[in-house]
C-alpha atoms as a PDB file:
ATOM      1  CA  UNK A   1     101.802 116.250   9.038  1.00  0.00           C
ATOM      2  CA  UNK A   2      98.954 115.377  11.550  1.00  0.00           C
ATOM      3  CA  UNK A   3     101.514 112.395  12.797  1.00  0.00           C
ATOM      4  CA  UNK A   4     103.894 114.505  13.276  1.00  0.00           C
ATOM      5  CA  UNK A   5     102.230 117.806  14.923  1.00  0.00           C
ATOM      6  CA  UNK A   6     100.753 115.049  17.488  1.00  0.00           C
ATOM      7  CA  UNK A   7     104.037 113.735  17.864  1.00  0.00           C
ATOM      8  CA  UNK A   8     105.192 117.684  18.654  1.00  0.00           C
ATOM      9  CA  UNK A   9     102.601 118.451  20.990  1.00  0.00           C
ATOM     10  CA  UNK A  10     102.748 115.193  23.117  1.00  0.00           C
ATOM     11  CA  UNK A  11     107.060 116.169  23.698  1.00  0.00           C
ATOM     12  CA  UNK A  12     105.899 119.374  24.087  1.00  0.00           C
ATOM     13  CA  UNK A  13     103.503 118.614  27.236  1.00  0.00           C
ATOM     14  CA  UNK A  14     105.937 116.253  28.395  1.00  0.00           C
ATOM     15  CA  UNK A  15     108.817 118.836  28.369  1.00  0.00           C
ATOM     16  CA  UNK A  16     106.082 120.997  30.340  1.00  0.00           C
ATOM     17  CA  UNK A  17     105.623 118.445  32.658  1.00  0.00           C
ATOM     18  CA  UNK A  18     109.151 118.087  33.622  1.00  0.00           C
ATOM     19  CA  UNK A  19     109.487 121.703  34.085  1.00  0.00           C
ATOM     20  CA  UNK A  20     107.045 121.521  36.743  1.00  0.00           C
ATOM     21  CA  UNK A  21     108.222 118.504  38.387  1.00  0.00           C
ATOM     22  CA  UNK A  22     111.591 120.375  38.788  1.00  0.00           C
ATOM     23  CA  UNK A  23     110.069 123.695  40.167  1.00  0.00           C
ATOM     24  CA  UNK A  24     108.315 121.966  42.781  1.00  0.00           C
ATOM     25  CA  UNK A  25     111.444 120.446  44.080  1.00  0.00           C
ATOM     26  CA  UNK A  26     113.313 123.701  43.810  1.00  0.00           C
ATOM     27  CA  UNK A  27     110.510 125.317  45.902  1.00  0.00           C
ATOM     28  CA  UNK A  28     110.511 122.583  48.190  1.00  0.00           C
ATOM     29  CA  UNK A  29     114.408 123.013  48.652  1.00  0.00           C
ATOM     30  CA  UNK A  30     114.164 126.726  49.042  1.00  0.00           C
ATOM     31  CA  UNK A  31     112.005 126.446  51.688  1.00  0.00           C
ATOM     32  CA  UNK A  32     113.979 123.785  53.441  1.00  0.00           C
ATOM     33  CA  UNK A  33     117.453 124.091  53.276  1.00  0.00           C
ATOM     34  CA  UNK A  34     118.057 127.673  51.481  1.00  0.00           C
ATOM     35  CA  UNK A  35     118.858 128.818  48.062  1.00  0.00           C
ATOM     36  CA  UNK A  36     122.269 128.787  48.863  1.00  0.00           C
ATOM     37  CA  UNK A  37     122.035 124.810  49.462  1.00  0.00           C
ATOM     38  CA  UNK A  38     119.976 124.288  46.479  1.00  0.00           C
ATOM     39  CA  UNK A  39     122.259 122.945  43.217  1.00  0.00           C
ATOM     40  CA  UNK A  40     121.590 121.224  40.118  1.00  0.00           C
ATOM     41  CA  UNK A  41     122.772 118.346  40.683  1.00  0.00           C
ATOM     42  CA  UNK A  42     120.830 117.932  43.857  1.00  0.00           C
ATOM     43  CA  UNK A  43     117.824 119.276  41.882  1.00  0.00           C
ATOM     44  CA  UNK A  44     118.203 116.681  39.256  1.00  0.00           C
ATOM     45  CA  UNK A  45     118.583 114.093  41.701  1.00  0.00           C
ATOM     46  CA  UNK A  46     115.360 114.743  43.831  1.00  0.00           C
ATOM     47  CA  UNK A  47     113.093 115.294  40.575  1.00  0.00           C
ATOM     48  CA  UNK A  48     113.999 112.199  39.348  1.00  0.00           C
ATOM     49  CA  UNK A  49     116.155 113.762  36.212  1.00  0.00           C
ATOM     50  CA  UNK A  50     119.920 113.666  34.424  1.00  0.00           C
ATOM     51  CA  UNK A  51     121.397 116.999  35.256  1.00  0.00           C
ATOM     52  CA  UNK A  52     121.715 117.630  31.619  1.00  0.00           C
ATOM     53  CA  UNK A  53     117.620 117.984  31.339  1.00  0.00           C
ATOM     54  CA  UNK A  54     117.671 120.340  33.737  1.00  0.00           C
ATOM     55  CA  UNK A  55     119.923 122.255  32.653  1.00  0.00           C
ATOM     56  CA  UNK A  56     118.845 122.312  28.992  1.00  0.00           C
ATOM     57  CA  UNK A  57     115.384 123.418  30.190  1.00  0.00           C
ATOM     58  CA  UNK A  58     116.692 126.400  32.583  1.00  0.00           C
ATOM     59  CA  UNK A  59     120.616 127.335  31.760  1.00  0.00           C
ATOM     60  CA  UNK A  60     121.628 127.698  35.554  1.00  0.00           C
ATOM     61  CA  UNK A  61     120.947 127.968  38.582  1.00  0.00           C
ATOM     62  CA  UNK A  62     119.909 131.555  38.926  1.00  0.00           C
ATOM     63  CA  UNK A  63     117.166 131.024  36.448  1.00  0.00           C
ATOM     64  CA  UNK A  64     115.655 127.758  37.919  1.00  0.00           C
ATOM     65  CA  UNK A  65     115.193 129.744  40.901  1.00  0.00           C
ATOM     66  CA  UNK A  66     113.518 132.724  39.034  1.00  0.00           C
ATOM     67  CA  UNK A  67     111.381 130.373  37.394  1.00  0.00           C
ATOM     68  CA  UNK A  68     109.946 128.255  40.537  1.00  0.00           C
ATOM     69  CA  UNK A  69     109.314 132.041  42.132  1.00  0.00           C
ATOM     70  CA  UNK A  70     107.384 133.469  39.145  1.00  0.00           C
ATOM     71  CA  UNK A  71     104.032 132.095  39.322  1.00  0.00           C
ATOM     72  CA  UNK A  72     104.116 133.526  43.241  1.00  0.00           C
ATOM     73  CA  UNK A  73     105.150 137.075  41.622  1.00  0.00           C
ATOM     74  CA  UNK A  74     102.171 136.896  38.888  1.00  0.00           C
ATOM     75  CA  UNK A  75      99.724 135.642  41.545  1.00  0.00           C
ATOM     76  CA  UNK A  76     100.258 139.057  44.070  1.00  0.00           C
ATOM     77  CA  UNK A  77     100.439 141.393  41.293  1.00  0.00           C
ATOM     78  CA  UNK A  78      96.927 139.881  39.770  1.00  0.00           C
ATOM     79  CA  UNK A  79      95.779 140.797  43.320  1.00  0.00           C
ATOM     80  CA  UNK A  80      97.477 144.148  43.649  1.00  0.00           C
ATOM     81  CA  UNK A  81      95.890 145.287  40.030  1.00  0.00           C
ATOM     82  CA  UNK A  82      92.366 144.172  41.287  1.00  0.00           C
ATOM     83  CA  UNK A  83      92.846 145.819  44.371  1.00  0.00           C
ATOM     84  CA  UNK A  84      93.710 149.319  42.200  1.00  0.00           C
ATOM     85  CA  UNK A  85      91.227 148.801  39.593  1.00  0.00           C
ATOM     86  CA  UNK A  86      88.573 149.569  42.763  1.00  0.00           C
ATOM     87  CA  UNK A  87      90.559 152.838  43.836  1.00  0.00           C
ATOM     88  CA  UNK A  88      89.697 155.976  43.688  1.00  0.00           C
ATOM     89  CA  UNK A  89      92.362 158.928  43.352  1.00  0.00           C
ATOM     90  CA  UNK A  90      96.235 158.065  43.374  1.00  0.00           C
ATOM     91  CA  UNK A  91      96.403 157.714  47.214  1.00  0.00           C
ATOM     92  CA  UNK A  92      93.484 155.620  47.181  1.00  0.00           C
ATOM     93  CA  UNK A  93      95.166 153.265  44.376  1.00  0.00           C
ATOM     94  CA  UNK A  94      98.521 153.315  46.914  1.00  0.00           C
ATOM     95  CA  UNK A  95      96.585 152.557  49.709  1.00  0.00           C
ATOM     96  CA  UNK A  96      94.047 149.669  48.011  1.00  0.00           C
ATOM     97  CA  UNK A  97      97.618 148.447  46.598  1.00  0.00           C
ATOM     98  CA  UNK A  98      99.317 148.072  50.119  1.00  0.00           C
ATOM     99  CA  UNK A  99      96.343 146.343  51.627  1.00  0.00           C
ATOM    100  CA  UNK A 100      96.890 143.654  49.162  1.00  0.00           C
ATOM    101  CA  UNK A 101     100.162 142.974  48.906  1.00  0.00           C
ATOM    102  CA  UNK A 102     100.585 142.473  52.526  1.00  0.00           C
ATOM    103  CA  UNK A 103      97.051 140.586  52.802  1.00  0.00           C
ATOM    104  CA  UNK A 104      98.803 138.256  50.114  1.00  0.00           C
ATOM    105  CA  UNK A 105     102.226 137.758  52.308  1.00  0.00           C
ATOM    106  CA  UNK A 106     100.030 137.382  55.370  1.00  0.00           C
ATOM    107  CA  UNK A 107      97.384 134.413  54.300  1.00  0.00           C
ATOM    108  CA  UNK A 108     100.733 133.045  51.935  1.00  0.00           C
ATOM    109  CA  UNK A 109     103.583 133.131  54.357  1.00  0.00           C
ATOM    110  CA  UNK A 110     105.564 130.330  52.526  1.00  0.00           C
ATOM    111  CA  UNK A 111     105.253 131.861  49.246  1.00  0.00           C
ATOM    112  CA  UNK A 112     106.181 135.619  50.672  1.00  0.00           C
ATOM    113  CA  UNK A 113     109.328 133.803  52.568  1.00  0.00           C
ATOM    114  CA  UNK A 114     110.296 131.837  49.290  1.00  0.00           C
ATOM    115  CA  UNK A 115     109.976 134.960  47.382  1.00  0.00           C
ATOM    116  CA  UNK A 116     111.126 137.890  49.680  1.00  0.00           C
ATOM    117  CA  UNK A 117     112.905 136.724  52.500  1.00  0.00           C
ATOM    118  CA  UNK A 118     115.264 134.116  50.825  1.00  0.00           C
ATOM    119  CA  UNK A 119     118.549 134.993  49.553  1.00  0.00           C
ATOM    120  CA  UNK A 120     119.069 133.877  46.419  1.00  0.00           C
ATOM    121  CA  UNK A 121     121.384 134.802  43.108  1.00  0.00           C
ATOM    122  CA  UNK A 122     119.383 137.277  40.795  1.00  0.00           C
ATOM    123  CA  UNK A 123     118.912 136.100  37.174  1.00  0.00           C
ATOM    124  CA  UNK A 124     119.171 138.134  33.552  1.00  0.00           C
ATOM    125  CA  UNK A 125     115.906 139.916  33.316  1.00  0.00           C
ATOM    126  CA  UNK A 126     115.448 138.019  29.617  1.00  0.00           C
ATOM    127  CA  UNK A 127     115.441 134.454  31.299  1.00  0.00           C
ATOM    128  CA  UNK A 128     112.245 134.900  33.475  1.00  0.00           C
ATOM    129  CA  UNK A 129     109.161 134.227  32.492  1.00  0.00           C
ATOM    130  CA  UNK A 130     107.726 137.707  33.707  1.00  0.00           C
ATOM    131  CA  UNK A 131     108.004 140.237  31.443  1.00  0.00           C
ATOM    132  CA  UNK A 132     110.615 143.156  32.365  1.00  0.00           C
ATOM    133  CA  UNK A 133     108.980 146.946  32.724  1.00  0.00           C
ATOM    134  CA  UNK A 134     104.796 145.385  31.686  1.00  0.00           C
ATOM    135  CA  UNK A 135     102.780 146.229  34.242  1.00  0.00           C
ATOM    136  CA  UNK A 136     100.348 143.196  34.012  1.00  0.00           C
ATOM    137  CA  UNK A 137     103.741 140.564  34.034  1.00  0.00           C
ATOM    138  CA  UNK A 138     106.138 142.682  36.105  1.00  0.00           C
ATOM    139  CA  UNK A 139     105.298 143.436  39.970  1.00  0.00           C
ATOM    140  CA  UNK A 140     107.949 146.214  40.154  1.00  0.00           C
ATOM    141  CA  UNK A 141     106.482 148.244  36.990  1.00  0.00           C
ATOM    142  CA  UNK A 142     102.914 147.643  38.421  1.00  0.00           C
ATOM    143  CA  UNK A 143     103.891 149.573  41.461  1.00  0.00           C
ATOM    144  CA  UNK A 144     105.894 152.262  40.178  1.00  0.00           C
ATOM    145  CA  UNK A 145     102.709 153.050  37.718  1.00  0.00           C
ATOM    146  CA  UNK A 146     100.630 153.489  40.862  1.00  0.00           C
ATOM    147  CA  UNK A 147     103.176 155.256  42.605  1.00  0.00           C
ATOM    148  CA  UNK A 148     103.428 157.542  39.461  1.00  0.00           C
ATOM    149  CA  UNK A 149      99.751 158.524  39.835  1.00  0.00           C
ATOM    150  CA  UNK A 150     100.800 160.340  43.080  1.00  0.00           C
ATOM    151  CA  UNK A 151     102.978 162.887  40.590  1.00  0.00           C
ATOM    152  CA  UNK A 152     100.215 163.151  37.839  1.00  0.00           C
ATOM    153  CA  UNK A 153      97.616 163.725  40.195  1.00  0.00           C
ATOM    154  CA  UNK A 154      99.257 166.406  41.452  1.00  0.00           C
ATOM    155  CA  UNK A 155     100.344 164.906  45.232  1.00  0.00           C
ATOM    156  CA  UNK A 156     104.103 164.933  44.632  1.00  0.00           C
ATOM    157  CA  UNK A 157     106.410 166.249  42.492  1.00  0.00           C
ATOM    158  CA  UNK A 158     109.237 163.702  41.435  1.00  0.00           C
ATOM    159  CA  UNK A 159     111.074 163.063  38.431  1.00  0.00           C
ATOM    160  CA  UNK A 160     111.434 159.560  37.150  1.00  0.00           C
ATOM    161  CA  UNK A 161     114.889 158.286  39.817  1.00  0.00           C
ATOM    162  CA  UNK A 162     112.512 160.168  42.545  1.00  0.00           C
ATOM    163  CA  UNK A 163     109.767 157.911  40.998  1.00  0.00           C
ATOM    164  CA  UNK A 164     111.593 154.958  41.669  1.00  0.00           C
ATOM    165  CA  UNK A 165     113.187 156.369  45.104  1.00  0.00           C
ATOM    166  CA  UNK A 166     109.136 156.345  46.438  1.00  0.00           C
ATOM    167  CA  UNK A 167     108.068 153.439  44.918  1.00  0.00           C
ATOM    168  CA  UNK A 168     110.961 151.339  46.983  1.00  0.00           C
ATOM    169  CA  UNK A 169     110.357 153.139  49.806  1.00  0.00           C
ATOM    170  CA  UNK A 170     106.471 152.455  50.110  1.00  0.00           C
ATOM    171  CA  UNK A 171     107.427 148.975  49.201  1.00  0.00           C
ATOM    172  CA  UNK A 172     109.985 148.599  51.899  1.00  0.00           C
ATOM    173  CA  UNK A 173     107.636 150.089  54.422  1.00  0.00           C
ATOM    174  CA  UNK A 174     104.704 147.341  53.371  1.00  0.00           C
ATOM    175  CA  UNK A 175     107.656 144.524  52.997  1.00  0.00           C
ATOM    176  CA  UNK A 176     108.767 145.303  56.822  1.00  0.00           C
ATOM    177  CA  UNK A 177     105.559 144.665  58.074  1.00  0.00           C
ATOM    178  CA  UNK A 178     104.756 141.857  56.097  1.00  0.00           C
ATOM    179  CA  UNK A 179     108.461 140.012  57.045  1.00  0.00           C
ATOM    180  CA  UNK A 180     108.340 141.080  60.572  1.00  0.00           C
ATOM    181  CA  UNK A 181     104.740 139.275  60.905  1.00  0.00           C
ATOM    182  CA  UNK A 182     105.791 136.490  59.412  1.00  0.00           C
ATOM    183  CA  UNK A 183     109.257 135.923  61.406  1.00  0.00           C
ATOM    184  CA  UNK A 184     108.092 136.720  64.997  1.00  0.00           C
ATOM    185  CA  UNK A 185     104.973 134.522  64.533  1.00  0.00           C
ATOM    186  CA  UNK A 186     103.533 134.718  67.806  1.00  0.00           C
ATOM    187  CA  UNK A 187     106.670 136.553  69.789  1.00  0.00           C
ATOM    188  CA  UNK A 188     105.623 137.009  73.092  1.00  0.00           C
ATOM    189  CA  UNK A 189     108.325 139.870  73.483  1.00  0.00           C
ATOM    190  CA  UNK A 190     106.253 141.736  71.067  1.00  0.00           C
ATOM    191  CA  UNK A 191     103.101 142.947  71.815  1.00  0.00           C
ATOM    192  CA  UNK A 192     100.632 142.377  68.809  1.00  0.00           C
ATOM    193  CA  UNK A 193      98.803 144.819  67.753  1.00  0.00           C
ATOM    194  CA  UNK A 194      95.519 144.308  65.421  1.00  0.00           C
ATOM    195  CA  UNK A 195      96.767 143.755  62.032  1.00  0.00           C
ATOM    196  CA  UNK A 196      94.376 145.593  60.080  1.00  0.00           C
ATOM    197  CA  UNK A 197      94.286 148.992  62.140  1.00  0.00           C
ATOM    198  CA  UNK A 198      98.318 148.764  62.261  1.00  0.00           C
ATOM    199  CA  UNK A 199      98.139 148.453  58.768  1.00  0.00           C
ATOM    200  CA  UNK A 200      96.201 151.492  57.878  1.00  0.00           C
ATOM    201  CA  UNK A 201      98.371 153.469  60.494  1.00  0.00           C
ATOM    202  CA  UNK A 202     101.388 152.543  58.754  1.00  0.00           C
ATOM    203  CA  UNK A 203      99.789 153.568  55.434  1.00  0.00           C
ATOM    204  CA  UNK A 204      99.174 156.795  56.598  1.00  0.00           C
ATOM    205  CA  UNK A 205     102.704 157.491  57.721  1.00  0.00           C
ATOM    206  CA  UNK A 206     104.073 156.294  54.566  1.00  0.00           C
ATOM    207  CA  UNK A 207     102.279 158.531  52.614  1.00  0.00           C
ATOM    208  CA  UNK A 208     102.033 161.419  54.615  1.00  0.00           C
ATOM    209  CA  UNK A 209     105.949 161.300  54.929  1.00  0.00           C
ATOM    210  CA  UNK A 210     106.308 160.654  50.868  1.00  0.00           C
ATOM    211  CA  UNK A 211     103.893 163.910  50.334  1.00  0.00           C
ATOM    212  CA  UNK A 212     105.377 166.154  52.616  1.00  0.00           C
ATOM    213  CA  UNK A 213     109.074 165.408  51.196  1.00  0.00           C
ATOM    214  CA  UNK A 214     107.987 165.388  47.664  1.00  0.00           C
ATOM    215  CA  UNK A 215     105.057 168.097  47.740  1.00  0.00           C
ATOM    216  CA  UNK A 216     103.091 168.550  44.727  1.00  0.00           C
ATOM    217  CA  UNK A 217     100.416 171.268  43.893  1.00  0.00           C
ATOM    218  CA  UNK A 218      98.176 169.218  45.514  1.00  0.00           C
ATOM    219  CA  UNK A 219      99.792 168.511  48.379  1.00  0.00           C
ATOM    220  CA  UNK A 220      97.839 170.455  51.142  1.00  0.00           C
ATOM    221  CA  UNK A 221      94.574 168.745  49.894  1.00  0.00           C
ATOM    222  CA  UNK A 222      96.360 165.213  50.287  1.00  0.00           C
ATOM    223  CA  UNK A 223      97.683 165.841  53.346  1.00  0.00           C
ATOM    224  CA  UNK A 224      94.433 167.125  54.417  1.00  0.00           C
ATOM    225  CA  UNK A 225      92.414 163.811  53.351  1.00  0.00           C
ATOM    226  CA  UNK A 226      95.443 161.365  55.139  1.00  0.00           C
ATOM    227  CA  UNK A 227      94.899 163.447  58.337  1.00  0.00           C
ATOM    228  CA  UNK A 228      90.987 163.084  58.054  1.00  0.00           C
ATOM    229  CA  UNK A 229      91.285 159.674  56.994  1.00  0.00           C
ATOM    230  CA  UNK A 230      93.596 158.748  59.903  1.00  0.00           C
END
């Protein structure tokens, strides 16, 4: 038995190892040529691999992609829960959550533009190796638990589709700064303003604008501390 568990573990590291050899060359394609050039076949070929081990260790092509963008996802949600875990009330949390997820796109521009910028085919929720609607594996459900603060706390009122309605729009506000940074670079057509300060600006505005659609019961008080705080 001890032969053969050794014998296990040694083509299990092995099979790990090849994983990761093929996810670095799917990154590095992604980020050179597109997903849309990327193919198994050329995959294979780069990493050194039949086309039959790769796709026995990821199915198709929608998953190897997933896969080579996961450990990206896990990395800026680790961030965006440490950032909450220091918060205060719900629009605190928001807030604390927004300054790290576009500090993380800003000091990881390649991994943002690999992850949110590049078109790519989506894959089955049950292939990825997050974990669909857990906070602590799932970026998406991380958010939308922060976002539902604002409604228990009493700052909006919103059912669970409203829920999700503010959680993508808070995240597409962030996202637009985050992209636009990254793609103009240096623009001299645009003139740059401080990050930081445009940051906490744009904060404001998103969440003034979500409480005064959506009031809750505590509205007036939240509104009041954005207006101080701006």
């Amino acid at each position: 038995m001890t032969g053969n568990n050794t014998l296990q573990a040694r083509k299990q590291r092995e099979m790990e190892q090849r994983r990761k050899d093929i996810l670095k060359v799917v990154r590095k394609v992604v980020l050179k040529e597109g997903a849309r050039e990327l193919t198994m076949r050329k995959v294979a070929e780069q990493a050194g691999f039949s086309t039959t081990v790769v796709y026995a260790l990821f199915g198709d092509k929608a998953t190897l992609i997933a896969h080579a963008m996961d450990e990206d996802l896990l990395k800026l949600n680790a961030q965006m829960q440490q950032a909450a875990a220091q918060g205060g009330d719900a629009l605190d949390r928001v807030r604390r959550v927004c300054r790290a997820y576009v500090g993380y796109g800003l000091k990881n521009p390649e991994q943002y533009v690999l992850v949110f910028m590049e078109r790519r085919p989506a894959a089955p929720v049950e292939t990825s190796s997050l974990e669909f609607g857990n906070p602590d594996r799932d970026p998406y459900a991380f958010v939308y638990g922060i976002v539902a603060g604002l409604a228990e706390e009493g700052f909006v009122t919103a059912d669970e589709d409203g829920l999700h309605r503010l959680t993508q729009m808070l995240w597409e506000g962030i996202h637009g700064m985050t992209a636009l940074r990254i793609a103009t670079g240096d623009d001299p057509w645009i003139p740059r303003i401080n990050a930081e300060s445009h940051l906490e600006t744009l904060i404001d505005v998103l969440l003034l604008g979500v409480v005064q659609r959506f009031p809750g019961p505590k509205a007036t008080a939240g509104i009041k501390a954005l207006m101080t705080a701006t």
